[in-house]
C-alpha atoms as a PDB file:
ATOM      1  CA  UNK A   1      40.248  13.752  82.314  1.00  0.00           C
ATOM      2  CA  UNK A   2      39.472  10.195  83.048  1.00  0.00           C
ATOM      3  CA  UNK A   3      38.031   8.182  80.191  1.00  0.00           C
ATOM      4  CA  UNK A   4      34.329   6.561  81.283  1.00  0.00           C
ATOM      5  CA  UNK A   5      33.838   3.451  79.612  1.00  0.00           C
ATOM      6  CA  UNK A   6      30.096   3.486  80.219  1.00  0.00           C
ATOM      7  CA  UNK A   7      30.119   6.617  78.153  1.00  0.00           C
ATOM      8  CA  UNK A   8      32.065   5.433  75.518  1.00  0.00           C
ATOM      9  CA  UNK A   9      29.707   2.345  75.284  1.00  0.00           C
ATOM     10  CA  UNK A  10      26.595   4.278  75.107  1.00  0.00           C
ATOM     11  CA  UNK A  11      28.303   6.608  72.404  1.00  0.00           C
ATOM     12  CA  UNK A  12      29.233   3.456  70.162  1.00  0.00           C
ATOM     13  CA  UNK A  13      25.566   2.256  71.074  1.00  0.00           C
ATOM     14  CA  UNK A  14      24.256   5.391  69.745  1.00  0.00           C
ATOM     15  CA  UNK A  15      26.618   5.504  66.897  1.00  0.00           C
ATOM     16  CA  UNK A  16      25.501   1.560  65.812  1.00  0.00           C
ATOM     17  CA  UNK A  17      21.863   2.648  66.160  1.00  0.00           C
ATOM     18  CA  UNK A  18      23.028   5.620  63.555  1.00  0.00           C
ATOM     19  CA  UNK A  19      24.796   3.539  61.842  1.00  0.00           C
ATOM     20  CA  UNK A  20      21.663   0.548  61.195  1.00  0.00           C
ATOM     21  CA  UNK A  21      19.499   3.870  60.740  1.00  0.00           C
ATOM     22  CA  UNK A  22      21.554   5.181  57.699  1.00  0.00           C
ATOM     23  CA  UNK A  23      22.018   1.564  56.163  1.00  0.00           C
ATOM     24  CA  UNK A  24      18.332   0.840  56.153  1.00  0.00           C
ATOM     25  CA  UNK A  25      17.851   4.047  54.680  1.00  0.00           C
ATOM     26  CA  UNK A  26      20.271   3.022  51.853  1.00  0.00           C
ATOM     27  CA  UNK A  27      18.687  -0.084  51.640  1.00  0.00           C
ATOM     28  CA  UNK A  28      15.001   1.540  51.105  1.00  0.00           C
ATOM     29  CA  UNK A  29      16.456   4.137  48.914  1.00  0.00           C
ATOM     30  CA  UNK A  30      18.338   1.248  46.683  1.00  0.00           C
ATOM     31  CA  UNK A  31      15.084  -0.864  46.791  1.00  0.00           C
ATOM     32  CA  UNK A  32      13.256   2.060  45.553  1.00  0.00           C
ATOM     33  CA  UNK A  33      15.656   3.266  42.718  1.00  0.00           C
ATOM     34  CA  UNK A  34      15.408  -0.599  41.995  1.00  0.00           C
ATOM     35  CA  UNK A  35      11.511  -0.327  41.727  1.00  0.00           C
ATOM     36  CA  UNK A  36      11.711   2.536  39.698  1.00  0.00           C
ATOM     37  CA  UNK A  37      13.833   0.885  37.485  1.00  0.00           C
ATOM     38  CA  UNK A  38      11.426  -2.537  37.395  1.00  0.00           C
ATOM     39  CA  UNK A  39       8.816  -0.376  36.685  1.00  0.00           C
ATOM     40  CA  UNK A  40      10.837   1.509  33.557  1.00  0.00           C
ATOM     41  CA  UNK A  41      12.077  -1.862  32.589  1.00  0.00           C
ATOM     42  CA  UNK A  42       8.582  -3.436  32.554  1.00  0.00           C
ATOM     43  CA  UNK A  43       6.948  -0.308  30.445  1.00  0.00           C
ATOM     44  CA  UNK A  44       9.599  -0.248  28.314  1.00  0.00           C
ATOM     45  CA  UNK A  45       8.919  -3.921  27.415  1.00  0.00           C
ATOM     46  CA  UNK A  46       5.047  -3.773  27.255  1.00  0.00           C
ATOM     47  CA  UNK A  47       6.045  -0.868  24.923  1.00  0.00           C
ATOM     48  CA  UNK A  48       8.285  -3.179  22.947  1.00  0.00           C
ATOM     49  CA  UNK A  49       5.628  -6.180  23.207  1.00  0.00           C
ATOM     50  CA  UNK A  50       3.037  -3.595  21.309  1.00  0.00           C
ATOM     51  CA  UNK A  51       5.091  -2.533  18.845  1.00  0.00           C
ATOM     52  CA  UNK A  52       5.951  -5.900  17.804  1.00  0.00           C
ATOM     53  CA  UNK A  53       2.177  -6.949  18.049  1.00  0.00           C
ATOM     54  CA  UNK A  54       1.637  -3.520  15.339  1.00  0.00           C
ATOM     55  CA  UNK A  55       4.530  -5.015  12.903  1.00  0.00           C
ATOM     56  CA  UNK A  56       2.732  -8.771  13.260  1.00  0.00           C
ATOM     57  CA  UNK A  57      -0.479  -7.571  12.466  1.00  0.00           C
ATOM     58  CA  UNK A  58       1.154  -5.244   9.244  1.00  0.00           C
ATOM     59  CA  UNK A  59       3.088  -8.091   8.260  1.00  0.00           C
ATOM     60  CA  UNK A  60      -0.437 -10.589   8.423  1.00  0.00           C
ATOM     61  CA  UNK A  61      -1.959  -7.534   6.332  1.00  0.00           C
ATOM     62  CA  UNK A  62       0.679  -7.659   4.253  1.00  0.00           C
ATOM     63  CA  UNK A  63       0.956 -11.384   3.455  1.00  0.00           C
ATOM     64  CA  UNK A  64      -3.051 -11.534   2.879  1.00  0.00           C
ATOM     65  CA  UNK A  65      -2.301  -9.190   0.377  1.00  0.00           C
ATOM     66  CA  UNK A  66       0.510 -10.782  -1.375  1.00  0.00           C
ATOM     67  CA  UNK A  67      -1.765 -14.118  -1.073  1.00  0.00           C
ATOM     68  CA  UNK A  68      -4.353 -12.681  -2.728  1.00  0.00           C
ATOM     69  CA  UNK A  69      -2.419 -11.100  -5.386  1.00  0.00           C
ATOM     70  CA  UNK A  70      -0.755 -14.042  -6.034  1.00  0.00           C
ATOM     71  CA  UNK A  71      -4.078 -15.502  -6.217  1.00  0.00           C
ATOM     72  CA  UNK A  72      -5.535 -13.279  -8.665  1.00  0.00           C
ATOM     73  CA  UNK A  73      -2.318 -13.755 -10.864  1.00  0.00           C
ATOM     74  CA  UNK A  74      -2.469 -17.423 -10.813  1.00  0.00           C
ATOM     75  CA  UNK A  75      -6.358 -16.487 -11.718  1.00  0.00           C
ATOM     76  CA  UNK A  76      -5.118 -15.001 -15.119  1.00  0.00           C
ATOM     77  CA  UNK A  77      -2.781 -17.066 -16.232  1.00  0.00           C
ATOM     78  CA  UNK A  78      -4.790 -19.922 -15.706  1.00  0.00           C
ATOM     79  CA  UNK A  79      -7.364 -17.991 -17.711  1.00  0.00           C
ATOM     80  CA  UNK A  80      -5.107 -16.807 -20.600  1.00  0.00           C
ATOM     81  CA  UNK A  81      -3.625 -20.440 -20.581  1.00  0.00           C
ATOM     82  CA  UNK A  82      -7.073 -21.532 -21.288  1.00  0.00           C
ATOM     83  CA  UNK A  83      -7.680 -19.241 -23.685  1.00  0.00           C
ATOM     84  CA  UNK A  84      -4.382 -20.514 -25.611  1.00  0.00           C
ATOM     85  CA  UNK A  85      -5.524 -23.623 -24.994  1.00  0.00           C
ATOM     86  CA  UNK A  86      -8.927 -23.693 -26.685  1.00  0.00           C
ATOM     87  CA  UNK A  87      -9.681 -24.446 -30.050  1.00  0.00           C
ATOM     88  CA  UNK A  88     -10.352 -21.573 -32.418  1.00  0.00           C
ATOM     89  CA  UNK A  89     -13.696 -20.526 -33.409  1.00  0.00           C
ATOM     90  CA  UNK A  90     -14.771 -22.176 -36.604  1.00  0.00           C
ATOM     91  CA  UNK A  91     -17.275 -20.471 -39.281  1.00  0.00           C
ATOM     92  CA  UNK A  92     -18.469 -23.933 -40.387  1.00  0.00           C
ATOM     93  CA  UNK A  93     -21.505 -22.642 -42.444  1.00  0.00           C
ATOM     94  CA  UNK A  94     -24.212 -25.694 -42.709  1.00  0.00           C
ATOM     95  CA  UNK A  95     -24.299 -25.100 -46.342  1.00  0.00           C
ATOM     96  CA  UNK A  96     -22.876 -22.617 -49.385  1.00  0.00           C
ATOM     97  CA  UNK A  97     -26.120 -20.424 -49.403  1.00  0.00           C
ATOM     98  CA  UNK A  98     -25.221 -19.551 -45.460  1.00  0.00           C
ATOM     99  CA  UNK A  99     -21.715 -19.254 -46.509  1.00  0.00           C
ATOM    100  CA  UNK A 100     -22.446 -16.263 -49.402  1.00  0.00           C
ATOM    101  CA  UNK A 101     -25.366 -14.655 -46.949  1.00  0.00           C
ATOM    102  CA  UNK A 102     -23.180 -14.185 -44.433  1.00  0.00           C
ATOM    103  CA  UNK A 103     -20.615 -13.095 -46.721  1.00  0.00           C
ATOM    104  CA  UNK A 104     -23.128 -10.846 -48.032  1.00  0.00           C
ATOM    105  CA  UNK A 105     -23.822  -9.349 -44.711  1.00  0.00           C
ATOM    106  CA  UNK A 106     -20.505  -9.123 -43.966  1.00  0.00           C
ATOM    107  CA  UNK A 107     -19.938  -6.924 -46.791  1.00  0.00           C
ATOM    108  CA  UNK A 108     -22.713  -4.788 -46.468  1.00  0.00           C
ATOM    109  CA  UNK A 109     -21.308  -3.768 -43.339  1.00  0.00           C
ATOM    110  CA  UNK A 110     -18.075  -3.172 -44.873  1.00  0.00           C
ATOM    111  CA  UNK A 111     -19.326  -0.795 -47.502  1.00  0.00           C
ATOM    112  CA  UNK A 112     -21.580   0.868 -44.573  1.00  0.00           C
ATOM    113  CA  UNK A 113     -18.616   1.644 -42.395  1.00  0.00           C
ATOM    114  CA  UNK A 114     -16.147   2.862 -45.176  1.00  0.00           C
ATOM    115  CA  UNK A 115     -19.027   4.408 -46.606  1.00  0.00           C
ATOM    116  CA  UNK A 116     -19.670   6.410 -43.047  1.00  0.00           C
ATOM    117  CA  UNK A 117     -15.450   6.494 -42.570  1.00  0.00           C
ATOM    118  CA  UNK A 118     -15.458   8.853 -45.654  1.00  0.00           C
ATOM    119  CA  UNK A 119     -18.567  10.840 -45.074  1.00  0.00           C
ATOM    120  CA  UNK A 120     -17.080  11.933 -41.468  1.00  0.00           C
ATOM    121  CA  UNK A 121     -13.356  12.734 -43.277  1.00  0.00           C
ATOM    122  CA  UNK A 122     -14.667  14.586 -46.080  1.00  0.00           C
ATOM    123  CA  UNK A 123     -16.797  16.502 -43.112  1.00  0.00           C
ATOM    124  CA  UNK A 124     -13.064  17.010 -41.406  1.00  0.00           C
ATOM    125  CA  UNK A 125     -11.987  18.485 -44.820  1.00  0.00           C
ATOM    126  CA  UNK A 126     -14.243  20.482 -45.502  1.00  0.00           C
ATOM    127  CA  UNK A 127     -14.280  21.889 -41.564  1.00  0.00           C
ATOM    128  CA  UNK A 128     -10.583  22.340 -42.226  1.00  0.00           C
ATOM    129  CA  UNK A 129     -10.658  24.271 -45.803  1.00  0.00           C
ATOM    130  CA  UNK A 130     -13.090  26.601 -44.107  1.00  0.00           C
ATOM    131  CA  UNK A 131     -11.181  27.236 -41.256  1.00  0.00           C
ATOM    132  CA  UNK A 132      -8.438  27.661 -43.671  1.00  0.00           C
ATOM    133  CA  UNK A 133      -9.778  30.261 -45.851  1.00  0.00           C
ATOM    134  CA  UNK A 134     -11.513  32.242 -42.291  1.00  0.00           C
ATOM    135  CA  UNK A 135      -7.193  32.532 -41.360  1.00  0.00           C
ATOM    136  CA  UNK A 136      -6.623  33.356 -44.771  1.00  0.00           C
ATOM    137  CA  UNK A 137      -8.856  36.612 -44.959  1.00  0.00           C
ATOM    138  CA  UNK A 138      -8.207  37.639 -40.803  1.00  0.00           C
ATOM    139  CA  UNK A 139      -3.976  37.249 -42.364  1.00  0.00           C
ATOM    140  CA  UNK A 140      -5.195  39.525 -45.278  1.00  0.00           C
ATOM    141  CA  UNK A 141      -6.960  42.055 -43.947  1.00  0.00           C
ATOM    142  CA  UNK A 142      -4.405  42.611 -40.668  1.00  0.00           C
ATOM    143  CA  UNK A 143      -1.449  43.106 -43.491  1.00  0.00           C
ATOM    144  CA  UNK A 144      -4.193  45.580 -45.819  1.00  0.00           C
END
């Protein structure tokens, strides 16, 4: 068997053509795994880009509320400072005959609301003596 050159040349040509055939399908093959893995990569982020927009917006939300919180608390200490602050009423009477009518009046009421205060307990009393002696007589006749 003689060895053909020409042979041999167009089996390496064949086998370089192979060769350049299986590398460029490596190379599309890597450039798509690649692409698939931009595109994972890039959702990924835009999922990572929304999630921090959703805590930014919670945390705005949140600080409006701790403003306005704040706010109101400032509000009612201010107020109740204020209150501390001002001078206390005064029951300056213009004379001694306002002074007694009001007095007067004042005691009226007084004697109006005791007077109702007692009615109502005595009421209560009377209620509860009742309800005593309606136990007393169910007790009596259940032991009879």
């Amino acid at each position: 068997m003689r060895f053909d050159g020409r042979k041999f040349l167009s089996m390496s040509e064949e086998f370089k053509i192979n060769a350049a055939n299986a590398a460029e399908a490596m190379v599309r093959i890597a450039s798509y795994d690649l692409l698939n893995a931009r595109r994972d990569a890039v959702s990924v982020m835009a999922k990572a880009v929304a999630e921090l927009e959703t805590l930014a917006a919670r945390r705005a939300e949140t600080d409006a509320r701790v403003k306005a919180n704040l706010r109101q608390m400032a509000e009612r200490r201010d107020g109740l400072k204020n209150l501390l602050d001002s001078p206390e009423p005064s029951f300056d009477f213009p004379n001694d005959e306002a002074r007694k009518s009001a007095a007067a009046s004042m005691d009226a009421e007084t004697a109006r609301l005791r007077k109702l205060g007692a009615d109502y307990l005595a009421g209560l009393l009377a209620d509860l003596d009742a309800e005593r002696a309606l136990v007393n007589a169910k007790s009596k006749d259940a032991t009879a």
